[in-house]
Protein backbone atom coordinates (compact mmCIF):
# COMPACT_ATOMS: atom_id res chain seq x y z
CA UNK A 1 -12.66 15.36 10.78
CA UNK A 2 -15.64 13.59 9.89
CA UNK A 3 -19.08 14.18 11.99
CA UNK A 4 -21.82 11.56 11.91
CA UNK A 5 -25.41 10.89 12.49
CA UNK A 6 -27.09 7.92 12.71
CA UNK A 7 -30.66 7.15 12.68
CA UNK A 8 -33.33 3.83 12.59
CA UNK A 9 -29.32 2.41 10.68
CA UNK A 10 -29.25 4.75 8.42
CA UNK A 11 -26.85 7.82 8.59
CA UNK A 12 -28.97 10.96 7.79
CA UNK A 13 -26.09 13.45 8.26
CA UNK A 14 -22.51 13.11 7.31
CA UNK A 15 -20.25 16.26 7.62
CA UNK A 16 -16.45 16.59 6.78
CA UNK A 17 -14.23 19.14 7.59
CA UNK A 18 -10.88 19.13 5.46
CA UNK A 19 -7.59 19.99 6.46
CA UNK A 20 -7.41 23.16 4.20
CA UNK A 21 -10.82 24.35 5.48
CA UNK A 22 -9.24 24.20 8.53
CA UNK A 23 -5.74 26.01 8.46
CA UNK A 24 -7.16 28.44 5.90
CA UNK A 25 -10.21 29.60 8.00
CA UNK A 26 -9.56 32.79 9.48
CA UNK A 27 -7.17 32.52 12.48
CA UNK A 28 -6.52 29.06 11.43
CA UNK A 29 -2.36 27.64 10.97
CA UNK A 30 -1.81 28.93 7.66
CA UNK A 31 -3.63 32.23 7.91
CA UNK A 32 -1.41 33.20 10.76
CA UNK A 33 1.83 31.97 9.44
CA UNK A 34 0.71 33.97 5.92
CA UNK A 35 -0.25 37.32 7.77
CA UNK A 36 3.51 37.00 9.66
CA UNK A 37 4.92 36.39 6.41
CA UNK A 38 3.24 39.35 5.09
CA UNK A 39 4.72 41.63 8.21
CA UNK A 40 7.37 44.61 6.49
CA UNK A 41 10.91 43.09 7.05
CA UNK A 42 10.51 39.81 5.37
CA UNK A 43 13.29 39.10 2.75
CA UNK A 44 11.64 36.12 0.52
CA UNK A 45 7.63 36.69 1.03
CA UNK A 46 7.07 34.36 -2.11
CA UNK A 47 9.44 31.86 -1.33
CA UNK A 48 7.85 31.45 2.83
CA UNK A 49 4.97 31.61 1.24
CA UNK A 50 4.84 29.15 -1.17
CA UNK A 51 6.47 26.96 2.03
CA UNK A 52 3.85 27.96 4.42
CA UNK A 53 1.10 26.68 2.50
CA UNK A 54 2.97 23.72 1.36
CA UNK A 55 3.93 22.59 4.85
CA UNK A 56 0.23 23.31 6.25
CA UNK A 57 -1.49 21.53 3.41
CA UNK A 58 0.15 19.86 0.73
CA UNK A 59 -2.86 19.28 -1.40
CA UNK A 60 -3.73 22.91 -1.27
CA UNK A 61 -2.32 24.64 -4.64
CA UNK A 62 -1.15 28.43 -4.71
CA UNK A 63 0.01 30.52 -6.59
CA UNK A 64 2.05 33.32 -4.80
CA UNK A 65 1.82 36.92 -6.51
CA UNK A 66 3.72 39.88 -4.45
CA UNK A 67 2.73 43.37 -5.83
């Protein structure tokens, strides 16, 4: 999303708001689908994971550690 000012032709203020900022802000797509992933039960954490983010944001890299 791109917000824009304009002023006397000029543009003063120009503001962006990625994808990834987005879906990784808290509440946001891929913060939700990663805290269900994360729920006790789940039998491939890193592999949803790794697919969560990937279908969410492909330009967002990750590297998926479970401990």
């Amino acid at each position: 999303m791109h917000a824009v000012q304009m002023a006397d032709g000029r543009v003063p203020l120009h503001c962006i708001l990625a994808p990834a900022e987005w879906s990784f802000y808290p509440g946001g797509a891929a913060t939700r689908g990663l805290a269900r992933i994360a729920e006790p039960g789940g039998e491939d954490g890193a592999g949803l994971s790794r697919l969560s983010v990937m279908a969410v944001d492909s330009c967002v890299g990750c590297d998926v550690r479970v401990h």
